[in-house]
PDB file of N, CA and C in Angstrom:
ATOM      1  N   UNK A   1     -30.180 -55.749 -33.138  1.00  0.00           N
ATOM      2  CA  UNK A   1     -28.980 -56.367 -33.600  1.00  0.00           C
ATOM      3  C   UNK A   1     -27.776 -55.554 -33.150  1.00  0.00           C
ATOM      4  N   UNK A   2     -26.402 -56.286 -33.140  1.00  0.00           N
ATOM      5  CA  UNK A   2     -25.468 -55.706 -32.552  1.00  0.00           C
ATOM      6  C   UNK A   2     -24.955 -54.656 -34.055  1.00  0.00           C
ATOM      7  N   UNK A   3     -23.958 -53.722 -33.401  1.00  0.00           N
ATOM      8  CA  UNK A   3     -22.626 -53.129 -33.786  1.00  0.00           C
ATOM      9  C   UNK A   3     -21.837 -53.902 -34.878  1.00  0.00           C
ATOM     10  N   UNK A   4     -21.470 -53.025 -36.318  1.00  0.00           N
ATOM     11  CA  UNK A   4     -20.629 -53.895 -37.200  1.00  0.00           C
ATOM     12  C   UNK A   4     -19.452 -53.462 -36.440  1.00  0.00           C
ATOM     13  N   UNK A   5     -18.818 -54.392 -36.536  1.00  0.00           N
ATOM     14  CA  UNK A   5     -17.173 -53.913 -36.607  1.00  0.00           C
ATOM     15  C   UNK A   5     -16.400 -53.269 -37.502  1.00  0.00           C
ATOM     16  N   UNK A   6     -15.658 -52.306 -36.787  1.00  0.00           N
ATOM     17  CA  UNK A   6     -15.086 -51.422 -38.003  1.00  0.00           C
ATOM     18  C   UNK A   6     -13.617 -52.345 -38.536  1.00  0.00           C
ATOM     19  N   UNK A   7     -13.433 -51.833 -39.644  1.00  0.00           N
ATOM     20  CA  UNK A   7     -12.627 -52.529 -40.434  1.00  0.00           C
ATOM     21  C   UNK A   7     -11.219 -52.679 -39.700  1.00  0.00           C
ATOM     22  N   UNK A   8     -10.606 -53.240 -39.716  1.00  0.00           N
ATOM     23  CA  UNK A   8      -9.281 -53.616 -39.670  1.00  0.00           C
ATOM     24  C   UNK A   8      -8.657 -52.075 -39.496  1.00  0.00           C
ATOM     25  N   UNK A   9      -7.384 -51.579 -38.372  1.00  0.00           N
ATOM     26  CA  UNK A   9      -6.846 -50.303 -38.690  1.00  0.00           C
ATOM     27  C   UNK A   9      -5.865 -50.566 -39.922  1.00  0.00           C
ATOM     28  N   UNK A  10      -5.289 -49.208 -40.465  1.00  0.00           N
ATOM     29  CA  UNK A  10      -4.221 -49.520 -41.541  1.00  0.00           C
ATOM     30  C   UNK A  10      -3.310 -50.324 -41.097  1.00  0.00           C
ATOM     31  N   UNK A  11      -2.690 -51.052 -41.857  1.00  0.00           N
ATOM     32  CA  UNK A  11      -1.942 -52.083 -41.509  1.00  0.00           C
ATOM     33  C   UNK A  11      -0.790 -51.236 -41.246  1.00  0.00           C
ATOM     34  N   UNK A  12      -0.158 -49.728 -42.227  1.00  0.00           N
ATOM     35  CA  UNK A  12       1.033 -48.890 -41.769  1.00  0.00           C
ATOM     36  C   UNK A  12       1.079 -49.020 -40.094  1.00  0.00           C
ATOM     37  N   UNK A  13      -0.339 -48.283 -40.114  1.00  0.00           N
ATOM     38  CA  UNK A  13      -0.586 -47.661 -38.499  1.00  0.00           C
ATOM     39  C   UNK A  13       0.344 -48.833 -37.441  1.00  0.00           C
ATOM     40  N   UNK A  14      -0.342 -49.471 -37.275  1.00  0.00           N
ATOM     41  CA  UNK A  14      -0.181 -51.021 -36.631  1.00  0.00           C
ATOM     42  C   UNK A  14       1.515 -50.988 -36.508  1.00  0.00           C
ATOM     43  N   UNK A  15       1.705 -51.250 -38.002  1.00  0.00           N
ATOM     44  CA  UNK A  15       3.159 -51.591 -38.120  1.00  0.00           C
ATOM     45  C   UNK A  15       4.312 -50.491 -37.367  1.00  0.00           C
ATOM     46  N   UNK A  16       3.488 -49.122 -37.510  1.00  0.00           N
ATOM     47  CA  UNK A  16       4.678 -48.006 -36.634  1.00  0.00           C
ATOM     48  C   UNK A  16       4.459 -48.295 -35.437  1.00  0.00           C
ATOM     49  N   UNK A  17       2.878 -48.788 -34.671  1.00  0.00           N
ATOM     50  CA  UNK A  17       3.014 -48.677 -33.350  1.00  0.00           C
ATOM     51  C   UNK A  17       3.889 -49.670 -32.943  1.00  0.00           C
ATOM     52  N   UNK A  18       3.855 -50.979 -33.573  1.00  0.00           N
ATOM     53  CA  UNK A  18       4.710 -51.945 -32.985  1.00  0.00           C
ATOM     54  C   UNK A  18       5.593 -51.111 -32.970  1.00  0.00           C
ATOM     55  N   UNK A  19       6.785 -50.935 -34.024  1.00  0.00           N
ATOM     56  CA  UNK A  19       7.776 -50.380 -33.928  1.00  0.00           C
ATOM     57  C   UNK A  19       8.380 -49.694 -33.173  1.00  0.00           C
ATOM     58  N   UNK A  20       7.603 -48.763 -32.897  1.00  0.00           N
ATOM     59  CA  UNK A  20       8.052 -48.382 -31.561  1.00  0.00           C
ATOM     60  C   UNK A  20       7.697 -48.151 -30.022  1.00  0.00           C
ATOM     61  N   UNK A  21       6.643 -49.551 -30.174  1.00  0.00           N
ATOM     62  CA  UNK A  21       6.555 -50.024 -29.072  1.00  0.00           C
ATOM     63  C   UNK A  21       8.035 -50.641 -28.653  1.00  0.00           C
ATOM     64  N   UNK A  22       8.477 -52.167 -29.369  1.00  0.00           N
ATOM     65  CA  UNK A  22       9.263 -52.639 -29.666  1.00  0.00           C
ATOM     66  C   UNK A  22      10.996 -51.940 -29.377  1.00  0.00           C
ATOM     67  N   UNK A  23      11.717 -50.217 -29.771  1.00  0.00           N
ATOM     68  CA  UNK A  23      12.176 -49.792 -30.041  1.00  0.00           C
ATOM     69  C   UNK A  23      11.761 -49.488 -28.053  1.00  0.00           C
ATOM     70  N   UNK A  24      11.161 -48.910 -27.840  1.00  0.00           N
ATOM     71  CA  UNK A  24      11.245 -48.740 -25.996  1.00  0.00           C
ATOM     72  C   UNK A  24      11.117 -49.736 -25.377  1.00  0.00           C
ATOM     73  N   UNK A  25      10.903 -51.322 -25.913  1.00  0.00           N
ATOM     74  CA  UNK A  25      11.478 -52.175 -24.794  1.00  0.00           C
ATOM     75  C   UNK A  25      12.090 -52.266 -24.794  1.00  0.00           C
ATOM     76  N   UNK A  26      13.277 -52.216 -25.951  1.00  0.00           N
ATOM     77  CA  UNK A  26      14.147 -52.593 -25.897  1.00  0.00           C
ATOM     78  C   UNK A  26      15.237 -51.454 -25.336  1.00  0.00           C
ATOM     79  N   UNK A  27      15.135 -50.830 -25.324  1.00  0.00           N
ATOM     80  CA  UNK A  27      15.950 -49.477 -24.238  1.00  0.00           C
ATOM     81  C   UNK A  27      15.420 -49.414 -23.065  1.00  0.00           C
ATOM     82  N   UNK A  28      13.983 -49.716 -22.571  1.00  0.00           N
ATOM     83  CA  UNK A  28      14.636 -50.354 -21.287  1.00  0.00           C
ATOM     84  C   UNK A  28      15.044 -51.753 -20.778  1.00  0.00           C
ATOM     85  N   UNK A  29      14.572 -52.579 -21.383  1.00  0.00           N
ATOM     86  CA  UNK A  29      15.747 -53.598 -21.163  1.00  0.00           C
ATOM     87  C   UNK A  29      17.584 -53.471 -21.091  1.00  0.00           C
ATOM     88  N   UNK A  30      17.815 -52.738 -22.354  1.00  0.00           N
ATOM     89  CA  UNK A  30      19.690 -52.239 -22.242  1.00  0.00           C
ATOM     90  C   UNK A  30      19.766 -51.272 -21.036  1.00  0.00           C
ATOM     91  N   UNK A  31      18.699 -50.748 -20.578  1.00  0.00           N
ATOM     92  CA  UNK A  31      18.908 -49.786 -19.743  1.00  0.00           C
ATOM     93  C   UNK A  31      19.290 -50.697 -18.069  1.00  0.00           C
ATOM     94  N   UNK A  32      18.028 -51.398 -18.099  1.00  0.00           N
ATOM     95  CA  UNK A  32      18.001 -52.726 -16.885  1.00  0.00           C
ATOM     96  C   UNK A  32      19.060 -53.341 -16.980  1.00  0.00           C
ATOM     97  N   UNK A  33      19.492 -53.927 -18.507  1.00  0.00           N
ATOM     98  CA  UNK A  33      21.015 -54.318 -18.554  1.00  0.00           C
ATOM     99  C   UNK A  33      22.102 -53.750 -18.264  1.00  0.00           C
ATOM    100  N   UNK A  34      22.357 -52.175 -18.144  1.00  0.00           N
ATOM    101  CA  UNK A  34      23.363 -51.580 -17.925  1.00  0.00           C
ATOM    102  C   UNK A  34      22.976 -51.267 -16.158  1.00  0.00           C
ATOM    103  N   UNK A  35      22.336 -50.829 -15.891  1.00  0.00           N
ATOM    104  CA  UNK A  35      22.172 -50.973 -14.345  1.00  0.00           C
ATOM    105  C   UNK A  35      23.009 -51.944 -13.858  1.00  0.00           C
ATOM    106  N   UNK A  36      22.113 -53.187 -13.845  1.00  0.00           N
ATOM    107  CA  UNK A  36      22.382 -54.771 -12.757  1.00  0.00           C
ATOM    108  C   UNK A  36      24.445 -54.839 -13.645  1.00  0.00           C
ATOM    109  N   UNK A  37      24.592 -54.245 -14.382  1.00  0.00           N
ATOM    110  CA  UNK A  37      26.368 -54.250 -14.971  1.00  0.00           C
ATOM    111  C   UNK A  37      27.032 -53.365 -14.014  1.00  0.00           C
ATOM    112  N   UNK A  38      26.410 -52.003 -13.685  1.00  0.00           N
ATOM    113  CA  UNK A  38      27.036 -51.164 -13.155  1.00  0.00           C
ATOM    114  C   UNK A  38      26.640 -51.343 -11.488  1.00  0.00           C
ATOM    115  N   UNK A  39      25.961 -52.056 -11.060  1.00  0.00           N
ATOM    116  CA  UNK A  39      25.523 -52.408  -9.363  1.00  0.00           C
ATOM    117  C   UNK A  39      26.996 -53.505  -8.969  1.00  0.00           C
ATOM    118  N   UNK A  40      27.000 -54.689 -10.087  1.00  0.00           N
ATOM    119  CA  UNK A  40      27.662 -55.416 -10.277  1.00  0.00           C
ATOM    120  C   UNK A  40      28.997 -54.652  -9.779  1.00  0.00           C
ATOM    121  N   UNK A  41      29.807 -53.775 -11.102  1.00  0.00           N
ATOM    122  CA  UNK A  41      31.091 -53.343 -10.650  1.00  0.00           C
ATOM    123  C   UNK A  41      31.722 -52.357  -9.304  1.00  0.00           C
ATOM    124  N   UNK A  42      30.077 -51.667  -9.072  1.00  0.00           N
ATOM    125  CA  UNK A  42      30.299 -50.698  -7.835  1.00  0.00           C
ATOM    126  C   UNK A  42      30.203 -51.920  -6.691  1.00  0.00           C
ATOM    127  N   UNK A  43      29.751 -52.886  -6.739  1.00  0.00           N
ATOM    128  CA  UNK A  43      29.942 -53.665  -5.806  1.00  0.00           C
ATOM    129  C   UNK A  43      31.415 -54.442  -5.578  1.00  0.00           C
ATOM    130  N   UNK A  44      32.106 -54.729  -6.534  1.00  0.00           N
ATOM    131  CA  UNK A  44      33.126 -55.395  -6.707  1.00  0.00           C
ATOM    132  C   UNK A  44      34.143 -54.416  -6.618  1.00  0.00           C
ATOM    133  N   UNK A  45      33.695 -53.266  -6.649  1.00  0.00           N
ATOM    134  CA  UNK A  45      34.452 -52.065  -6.391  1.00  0.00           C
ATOM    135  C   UNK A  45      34.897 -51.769  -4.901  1.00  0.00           C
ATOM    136  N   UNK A  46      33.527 -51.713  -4.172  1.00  0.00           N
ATOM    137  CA  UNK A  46      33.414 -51.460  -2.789  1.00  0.00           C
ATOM    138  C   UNK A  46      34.004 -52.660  -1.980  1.00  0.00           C
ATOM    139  N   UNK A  47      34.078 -54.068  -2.679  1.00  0.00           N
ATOM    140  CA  UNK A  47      34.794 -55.348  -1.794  1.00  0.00           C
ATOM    141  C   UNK A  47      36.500 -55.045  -1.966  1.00  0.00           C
ATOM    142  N   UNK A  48      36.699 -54.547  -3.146  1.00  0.00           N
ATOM    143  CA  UNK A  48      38.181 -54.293  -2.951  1.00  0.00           C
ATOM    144  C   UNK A  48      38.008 -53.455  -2.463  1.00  0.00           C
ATOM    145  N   UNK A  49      37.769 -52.115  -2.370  1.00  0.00           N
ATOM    146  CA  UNK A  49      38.239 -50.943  -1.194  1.00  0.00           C
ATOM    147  C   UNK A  49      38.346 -51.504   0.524  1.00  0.00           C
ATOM    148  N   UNK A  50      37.104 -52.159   0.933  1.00  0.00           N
ATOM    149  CA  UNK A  50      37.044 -52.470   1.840  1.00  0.00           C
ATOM    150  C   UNK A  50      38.177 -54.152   2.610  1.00  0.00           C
ATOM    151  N   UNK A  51      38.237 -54.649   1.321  1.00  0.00           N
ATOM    152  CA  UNK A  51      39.506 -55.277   1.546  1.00  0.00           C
ATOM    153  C   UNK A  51      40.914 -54.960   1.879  1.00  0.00           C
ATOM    154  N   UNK A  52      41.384 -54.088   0.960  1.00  0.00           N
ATOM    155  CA  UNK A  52      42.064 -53.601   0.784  1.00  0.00           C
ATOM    156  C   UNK A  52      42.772 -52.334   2.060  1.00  0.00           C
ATOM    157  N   UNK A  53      41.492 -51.512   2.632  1.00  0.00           N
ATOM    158  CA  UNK A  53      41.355 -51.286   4.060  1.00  0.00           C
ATOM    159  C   UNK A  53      41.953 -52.349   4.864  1.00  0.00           C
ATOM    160  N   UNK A  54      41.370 -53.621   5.047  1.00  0.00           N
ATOM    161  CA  UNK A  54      41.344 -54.432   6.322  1.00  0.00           C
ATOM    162  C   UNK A  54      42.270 -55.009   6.303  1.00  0.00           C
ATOM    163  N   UNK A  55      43.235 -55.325   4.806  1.00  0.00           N
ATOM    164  CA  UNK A  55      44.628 -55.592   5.118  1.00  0.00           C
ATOM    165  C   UNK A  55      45.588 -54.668   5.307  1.00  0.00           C
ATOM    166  N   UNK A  56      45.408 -53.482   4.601  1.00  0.00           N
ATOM    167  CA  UNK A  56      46.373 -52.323   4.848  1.00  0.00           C
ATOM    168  C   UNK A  56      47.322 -51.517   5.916  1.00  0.00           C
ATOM    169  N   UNK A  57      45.749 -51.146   6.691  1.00  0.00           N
ATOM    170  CA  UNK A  57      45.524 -50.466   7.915  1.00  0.00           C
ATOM    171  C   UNK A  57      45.910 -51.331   9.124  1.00  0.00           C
ATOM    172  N   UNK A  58      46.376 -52.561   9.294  1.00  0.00           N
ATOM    173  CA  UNK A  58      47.130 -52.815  10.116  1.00  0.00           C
ATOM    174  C   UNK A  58      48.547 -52.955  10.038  1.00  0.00           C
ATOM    175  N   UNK A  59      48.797 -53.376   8.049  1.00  0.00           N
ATOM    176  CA  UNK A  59      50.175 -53.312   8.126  1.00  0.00           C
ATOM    177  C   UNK A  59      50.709 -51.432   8.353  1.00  0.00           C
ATOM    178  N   UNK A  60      49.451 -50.249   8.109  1.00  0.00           N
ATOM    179  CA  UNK A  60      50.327 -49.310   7.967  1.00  0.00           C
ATOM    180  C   UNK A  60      50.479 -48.927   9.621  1.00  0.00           C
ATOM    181  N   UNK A  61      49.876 -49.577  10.397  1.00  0.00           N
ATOM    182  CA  UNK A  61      49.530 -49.238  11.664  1.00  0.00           C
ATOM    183  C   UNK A  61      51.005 -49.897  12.502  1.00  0.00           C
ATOM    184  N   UNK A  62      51.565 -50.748  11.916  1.00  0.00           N
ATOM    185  CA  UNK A  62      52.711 -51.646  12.184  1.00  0.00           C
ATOM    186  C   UNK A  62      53.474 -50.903  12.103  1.00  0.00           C
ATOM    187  N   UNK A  63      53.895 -50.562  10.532  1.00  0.00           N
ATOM    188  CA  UNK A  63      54.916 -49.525  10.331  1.00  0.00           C
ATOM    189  C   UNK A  63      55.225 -48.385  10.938  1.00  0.00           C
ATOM    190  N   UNK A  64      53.967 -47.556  11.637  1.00  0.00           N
ATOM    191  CA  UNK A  64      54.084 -46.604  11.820  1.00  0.00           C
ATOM    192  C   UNK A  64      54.723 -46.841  13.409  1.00  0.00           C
ATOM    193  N   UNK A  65      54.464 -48.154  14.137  1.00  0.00           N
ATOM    194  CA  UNK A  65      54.825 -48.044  15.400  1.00  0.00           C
ATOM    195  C   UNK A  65      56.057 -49.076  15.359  1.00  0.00           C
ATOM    196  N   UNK A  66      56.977 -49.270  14.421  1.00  0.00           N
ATOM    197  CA  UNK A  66      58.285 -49.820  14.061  1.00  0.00           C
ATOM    198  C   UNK A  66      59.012 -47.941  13.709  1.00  0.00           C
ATOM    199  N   UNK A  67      58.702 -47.243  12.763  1.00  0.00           N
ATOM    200  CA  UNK A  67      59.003 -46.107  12.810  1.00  0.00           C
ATOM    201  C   UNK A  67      58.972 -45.213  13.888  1.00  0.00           C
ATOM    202  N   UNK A  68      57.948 -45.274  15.082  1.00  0.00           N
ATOM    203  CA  UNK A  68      58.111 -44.370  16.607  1.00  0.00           C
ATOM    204  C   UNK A  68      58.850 -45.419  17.639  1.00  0.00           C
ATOM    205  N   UNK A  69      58.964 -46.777  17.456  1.00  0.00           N
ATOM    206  CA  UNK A  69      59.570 -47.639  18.389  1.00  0.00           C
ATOM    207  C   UNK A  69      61.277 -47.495  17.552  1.00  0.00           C
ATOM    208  N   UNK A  70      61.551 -47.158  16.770  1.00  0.00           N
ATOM    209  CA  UNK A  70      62.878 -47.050  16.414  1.00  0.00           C
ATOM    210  C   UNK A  70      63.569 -45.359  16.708  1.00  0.00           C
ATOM    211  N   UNK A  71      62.851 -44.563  16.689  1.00  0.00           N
ATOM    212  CA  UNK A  71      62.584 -43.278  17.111  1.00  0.00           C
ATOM    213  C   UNK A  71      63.146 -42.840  18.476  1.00  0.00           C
ATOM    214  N   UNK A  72      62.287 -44.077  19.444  1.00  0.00           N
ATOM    215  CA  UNK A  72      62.528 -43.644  20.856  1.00  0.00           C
ATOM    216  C   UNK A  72      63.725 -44.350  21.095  1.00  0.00           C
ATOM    217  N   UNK A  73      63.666 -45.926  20.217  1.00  0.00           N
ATOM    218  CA  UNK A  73      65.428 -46.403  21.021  1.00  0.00           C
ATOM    219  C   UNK A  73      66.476 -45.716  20.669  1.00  0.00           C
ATOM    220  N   UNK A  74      66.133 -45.081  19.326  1.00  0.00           N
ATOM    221  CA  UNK A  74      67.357 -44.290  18.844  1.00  0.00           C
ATOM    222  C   UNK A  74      67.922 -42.869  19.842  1.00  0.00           C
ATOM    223  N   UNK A  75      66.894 -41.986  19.784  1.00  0.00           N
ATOM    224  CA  UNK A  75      66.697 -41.042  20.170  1.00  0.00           C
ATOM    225  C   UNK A  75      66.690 -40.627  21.879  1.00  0.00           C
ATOM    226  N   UNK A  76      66.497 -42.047  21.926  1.00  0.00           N
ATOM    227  CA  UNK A  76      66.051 -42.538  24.255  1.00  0.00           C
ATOM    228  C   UNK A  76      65.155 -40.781  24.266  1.00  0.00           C
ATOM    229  N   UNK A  77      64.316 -40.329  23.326  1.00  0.00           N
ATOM    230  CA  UNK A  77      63.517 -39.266  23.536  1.00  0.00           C
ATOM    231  C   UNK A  77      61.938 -40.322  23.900  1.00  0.00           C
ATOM    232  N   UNK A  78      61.124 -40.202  24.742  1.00  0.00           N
ATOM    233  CA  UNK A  78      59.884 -40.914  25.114  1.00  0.00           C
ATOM    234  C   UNK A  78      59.012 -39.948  25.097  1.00  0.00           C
ATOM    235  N   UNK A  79      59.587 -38.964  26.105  1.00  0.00           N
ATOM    236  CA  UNK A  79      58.254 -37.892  27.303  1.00  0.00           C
ATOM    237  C   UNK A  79      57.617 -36.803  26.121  1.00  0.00           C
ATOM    238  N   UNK A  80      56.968 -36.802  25.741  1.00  0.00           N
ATOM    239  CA  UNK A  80      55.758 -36.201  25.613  1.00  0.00           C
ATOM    240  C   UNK A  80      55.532 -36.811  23.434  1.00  0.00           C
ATOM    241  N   UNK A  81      56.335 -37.822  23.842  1.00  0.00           N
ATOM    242  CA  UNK A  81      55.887 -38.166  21.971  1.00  0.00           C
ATOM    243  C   UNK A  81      54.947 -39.419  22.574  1.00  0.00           C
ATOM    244  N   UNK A  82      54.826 -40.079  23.354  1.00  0.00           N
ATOM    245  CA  UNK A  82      53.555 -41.494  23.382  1.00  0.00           C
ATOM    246  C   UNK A  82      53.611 -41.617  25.159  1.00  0.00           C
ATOM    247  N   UNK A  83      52.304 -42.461  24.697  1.00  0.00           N
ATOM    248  CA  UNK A  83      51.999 -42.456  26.603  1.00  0.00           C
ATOM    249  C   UNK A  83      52.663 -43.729  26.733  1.00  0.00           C
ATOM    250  N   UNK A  84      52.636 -44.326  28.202  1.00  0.00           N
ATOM    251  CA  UNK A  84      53.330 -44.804  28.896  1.00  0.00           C
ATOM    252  C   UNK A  84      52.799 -46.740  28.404  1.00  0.00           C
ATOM    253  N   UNK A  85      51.434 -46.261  28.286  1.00  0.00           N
ATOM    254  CA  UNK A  85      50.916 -47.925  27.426  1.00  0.00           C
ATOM    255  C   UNK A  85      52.044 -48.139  25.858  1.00  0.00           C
ATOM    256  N   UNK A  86      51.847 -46.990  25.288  1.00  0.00           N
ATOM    257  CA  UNK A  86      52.888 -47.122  24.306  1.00  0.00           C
ATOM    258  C   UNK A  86      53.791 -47.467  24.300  1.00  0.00           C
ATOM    259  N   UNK A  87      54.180 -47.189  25.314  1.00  0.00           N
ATOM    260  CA  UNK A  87      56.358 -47.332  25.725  1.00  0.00           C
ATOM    261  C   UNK A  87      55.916 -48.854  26.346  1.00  0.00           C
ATOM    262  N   UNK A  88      54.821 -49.304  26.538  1.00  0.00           N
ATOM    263  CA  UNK A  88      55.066 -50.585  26.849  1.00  0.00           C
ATOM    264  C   UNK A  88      54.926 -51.524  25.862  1.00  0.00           C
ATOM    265  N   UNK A  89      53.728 -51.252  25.426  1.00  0.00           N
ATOM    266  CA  UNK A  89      54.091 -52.187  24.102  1.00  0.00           C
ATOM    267  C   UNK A  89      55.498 -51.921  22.910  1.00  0.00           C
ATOM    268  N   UNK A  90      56.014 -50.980  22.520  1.00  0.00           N
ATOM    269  CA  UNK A  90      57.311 -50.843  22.326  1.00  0.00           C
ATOM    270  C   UNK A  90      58.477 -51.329  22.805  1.00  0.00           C
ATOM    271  N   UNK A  91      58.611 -51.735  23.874  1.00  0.00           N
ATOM    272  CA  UNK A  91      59.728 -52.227  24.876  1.00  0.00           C
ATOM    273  C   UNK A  91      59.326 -53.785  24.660  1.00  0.00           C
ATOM    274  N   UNK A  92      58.060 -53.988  24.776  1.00  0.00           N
ATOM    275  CA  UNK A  92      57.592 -55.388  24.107  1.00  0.00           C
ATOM    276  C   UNK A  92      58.149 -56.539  23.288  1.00  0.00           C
ATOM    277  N   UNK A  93      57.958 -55.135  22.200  1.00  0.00           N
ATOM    278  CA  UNK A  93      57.821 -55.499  20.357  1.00  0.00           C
ATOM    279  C   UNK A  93      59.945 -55.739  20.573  1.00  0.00           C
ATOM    280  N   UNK A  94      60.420 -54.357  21.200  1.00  0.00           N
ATOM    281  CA  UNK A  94      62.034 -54.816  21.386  1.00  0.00           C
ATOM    282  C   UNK A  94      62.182 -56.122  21.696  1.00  0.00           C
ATOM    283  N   UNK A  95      62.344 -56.551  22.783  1.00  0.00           N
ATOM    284  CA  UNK A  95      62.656 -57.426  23.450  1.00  0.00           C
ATOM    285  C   UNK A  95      61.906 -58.720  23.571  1.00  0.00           C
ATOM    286  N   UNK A  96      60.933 -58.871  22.566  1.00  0.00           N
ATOM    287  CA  UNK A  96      60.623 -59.707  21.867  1.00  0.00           C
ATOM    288  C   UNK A  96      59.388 -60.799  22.838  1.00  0.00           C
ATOM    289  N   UNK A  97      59.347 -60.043  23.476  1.00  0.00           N
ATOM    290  CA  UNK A  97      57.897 -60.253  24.378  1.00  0.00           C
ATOM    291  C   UNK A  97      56.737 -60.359  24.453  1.00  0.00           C
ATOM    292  N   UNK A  98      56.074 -60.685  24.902  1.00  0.00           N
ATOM    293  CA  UNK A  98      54.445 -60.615  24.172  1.00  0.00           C
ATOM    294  C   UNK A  98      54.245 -59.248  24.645  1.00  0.00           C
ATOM    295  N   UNK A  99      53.046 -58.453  24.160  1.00  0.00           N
ATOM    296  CA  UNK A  99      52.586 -57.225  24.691  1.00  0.00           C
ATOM    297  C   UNK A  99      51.875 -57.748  26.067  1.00  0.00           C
ATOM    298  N   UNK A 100      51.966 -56.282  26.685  1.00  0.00           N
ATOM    299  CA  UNK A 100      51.493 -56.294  28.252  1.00  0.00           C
ATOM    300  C   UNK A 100      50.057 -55.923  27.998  1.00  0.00           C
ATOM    301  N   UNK A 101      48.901 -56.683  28.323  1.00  0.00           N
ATOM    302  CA  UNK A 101      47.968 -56.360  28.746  1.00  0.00           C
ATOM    303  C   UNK A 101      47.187 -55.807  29.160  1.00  0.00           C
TER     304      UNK A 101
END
């Protein structure tokens, strides 16, 4: 004949293991929840930086050659502040030309 079965464990027992079984899913779940929150904002983070780059950096790239193209007409100083492609697109941007090629 078979094996009795042993009785039922304490019902306490049982009840703490749930408990804190229960008590670590649920921290990692908030944990999984705070992750996929924080992937979320570093991502939305990194689209504005990188936006924010790709419009910037040409307007500061503008400015900076409205600031050396006002420089040289002012100044008629050229030789050794930009090369000679420079002074062409500058003379360009003056005189309202398309840039030279």
């Amino acid at each position: 004949m078979g094996k009795k079965r042993k009785p039922e464990c304490d019902l306490e027992v049982e009840r703490g293991l749930y408990s804190s079984f229960r008590t670590a899913a649920n921290a990692v779940t908030q944990l999984y929840s705070q992750s996929v929150h924080m992937q979320r904002r570093s991502y939305e983070a990194g689209s504005r930086a990188s936006l924010a780059l790709l419009l910037l950096d040409p307007l500061e790239s503008c400015a900076e050659l409205a600031q050396l193209s006002s420089y040289v007409c002012v100044t008629g100083k050229d030789d050794a502040l930009v090369d000679s492609r420079t002074l062409e697109l500058l003379s360009s941007v003056h005189s309202g030309d398309s840039p030279v090629s």
